[in-house]
C-alpha atoms as a PDB file:
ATOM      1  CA  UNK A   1      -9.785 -19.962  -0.273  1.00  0.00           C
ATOM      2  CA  UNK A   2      -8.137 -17.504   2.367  1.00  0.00           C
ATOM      3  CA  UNK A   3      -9.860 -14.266   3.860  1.00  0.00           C
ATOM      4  CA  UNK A   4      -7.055 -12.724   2.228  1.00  0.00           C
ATOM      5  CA  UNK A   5      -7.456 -14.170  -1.148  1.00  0.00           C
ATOM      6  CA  UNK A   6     -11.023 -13.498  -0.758  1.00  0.00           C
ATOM      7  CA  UNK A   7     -10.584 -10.112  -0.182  1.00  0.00           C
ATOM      8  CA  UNK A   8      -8.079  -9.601  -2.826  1.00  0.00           C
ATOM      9  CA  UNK A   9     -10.718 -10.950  -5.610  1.00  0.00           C
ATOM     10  CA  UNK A  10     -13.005  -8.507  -4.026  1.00  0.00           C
ATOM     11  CA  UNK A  11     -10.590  -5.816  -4.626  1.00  0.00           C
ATOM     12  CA  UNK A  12      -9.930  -6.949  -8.195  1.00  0.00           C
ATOM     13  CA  UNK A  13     -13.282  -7.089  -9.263  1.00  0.00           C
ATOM     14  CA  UNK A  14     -14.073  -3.686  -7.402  1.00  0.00           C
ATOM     15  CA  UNK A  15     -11.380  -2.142  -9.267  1.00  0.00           C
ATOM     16  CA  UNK A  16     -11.849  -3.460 -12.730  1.00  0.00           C
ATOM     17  CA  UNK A  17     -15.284  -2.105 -12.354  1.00  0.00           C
ATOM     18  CA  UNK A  18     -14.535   1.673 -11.084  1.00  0.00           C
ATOM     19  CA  UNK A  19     -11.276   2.449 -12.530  1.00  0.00           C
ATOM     20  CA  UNK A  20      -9.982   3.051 -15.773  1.00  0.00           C
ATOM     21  CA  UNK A  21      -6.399   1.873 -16.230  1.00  0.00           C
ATOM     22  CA  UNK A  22      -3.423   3.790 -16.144  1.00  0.00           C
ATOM     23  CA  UNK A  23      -4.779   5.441 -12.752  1.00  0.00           C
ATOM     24  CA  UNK A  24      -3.235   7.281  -9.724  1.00  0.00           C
ATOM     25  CA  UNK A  25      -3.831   5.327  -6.719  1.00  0.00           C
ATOM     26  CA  UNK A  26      -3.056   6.013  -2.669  1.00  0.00           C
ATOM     27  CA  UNK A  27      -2.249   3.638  -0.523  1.00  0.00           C
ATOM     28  CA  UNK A  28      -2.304   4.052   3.318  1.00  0.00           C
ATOM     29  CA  UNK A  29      -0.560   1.999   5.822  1.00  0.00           C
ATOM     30  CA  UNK A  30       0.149   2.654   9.303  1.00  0.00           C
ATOM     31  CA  UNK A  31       3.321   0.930  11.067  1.00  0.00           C
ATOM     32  CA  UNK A  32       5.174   0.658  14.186  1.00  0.00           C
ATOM     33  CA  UNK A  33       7.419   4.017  14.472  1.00  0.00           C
ATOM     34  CA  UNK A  34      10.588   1.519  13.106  1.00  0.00           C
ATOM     35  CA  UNK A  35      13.167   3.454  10.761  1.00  0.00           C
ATOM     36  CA  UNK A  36      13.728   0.071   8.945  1.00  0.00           C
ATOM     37  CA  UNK A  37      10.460  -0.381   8.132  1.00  0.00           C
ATOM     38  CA  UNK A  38       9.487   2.858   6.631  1.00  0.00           C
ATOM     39  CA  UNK A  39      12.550   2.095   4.193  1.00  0.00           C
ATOM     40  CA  UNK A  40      11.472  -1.117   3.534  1.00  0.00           C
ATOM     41  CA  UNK A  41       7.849   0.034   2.333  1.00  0.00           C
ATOM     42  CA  UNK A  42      10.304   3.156   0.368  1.00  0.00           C
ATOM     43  CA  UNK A  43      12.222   0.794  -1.321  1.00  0.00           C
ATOM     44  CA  UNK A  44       8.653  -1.357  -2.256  1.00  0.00           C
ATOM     45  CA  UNK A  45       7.670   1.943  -4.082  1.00  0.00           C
ATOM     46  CA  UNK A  46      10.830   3.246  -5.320  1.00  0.00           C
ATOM     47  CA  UNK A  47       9.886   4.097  -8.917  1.00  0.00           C
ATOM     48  CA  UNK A  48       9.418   6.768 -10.555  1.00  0.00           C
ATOM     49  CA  UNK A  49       6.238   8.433  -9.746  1.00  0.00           C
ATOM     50  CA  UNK A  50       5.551   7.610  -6.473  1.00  0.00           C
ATOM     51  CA  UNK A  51       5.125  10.676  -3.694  1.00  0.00           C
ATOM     52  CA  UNK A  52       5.676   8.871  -0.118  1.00  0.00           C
ATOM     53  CA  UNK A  53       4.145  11.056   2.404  1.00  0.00           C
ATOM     54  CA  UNK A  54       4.919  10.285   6.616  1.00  0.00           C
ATOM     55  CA  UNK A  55       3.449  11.415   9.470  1.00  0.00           C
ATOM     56  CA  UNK A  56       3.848  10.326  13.263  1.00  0.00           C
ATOM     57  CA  UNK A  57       1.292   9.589  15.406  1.00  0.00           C
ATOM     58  CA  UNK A  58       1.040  12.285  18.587  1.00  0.00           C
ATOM     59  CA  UNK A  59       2.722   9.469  20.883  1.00  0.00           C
ATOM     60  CA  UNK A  60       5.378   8.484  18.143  1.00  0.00           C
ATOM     61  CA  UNK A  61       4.524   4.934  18.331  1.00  0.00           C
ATOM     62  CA  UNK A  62       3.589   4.866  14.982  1.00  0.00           C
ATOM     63  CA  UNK A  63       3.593   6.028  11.221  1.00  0.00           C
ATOM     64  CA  UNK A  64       1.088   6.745   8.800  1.00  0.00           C
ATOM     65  CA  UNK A  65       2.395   6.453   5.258  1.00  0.00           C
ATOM     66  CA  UNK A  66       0.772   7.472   2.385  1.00  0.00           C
ATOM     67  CA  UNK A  67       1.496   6.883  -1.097  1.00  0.00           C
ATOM     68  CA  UNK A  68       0.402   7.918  -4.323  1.00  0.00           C
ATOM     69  CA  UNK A  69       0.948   6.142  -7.280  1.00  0.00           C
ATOM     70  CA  UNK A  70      -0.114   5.916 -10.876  1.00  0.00           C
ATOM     71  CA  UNK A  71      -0.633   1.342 -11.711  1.00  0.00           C
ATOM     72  CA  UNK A  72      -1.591   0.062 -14.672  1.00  0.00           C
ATOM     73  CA  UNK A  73      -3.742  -2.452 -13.524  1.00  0.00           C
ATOM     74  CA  UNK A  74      -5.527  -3.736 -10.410  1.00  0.00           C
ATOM     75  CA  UNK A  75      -3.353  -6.600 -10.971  1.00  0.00           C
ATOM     76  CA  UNK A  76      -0.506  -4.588 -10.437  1.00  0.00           C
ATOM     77  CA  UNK A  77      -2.052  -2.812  -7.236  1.00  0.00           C
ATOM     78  CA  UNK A  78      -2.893  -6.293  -5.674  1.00  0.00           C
ATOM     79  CA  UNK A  79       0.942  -7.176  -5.997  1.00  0.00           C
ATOM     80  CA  UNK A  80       2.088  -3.840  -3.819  1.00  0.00           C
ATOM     81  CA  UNK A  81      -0.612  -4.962  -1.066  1.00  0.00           C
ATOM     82  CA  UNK A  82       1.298  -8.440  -1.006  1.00  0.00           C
ATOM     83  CA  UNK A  83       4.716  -7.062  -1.115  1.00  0.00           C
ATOM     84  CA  UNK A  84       3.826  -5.007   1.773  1.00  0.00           C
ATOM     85  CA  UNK A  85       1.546  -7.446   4.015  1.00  0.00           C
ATOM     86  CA  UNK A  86       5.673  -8.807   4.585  1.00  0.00           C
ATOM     87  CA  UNK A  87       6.406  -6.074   6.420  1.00  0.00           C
ATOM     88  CA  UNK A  88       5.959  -6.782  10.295  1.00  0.00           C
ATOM     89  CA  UNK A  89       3.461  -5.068  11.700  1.00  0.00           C
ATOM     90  CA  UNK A  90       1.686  -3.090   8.868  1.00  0.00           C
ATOM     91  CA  UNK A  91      -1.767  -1.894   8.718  1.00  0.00           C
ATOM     92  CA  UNK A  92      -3.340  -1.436   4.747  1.00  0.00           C
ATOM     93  CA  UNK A  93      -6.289   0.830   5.012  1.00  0.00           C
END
């Protein structure tokens, strides 16, 4: 098994335990200062619901990005980590 699919089974478990399903959740990434990929993290959480927050860093090299969500499972949390992790250069806190 990967680090990553370790750490993803960690992170179901985790949230299985603590949360009780439908839930808002916030994700935070931080990525290169790249127009295209701020829309292609937009587009990954273009639904209805979703409040996208950006905010340079003080050099402009990079983005922070927060979003805030309501899932309806961890399963379905897990799956916006992966379609993310695609994006070059991204940074999942």
């Amino acid at each position: 098994m990967s680090k990553q699919e370790e750490f993803y089974k960690k992170l179901k478990v985790s949230l299985e335990e603590t949360t009780v399903f439908p839930a808002d959740y916030m994700y935070k990434f931080i990525i290169p200062s790249d127009k295209e990929k701020l829309e292609t993290i937009e587009k990954i959480f273009d639904y209805s619901g979703a409040v996208i927050n950006t905010k340079p860093s003080k050099t402009g090299k990079y983005n922070s990005i927060t979003v805030l969500v309501t899932m309806k499972s961890a399963d379905e949390i897990i799956a916006k980590y992966k379609e993310v992790s695609v994006v070059e250069g991204v940074i999942s806190l």
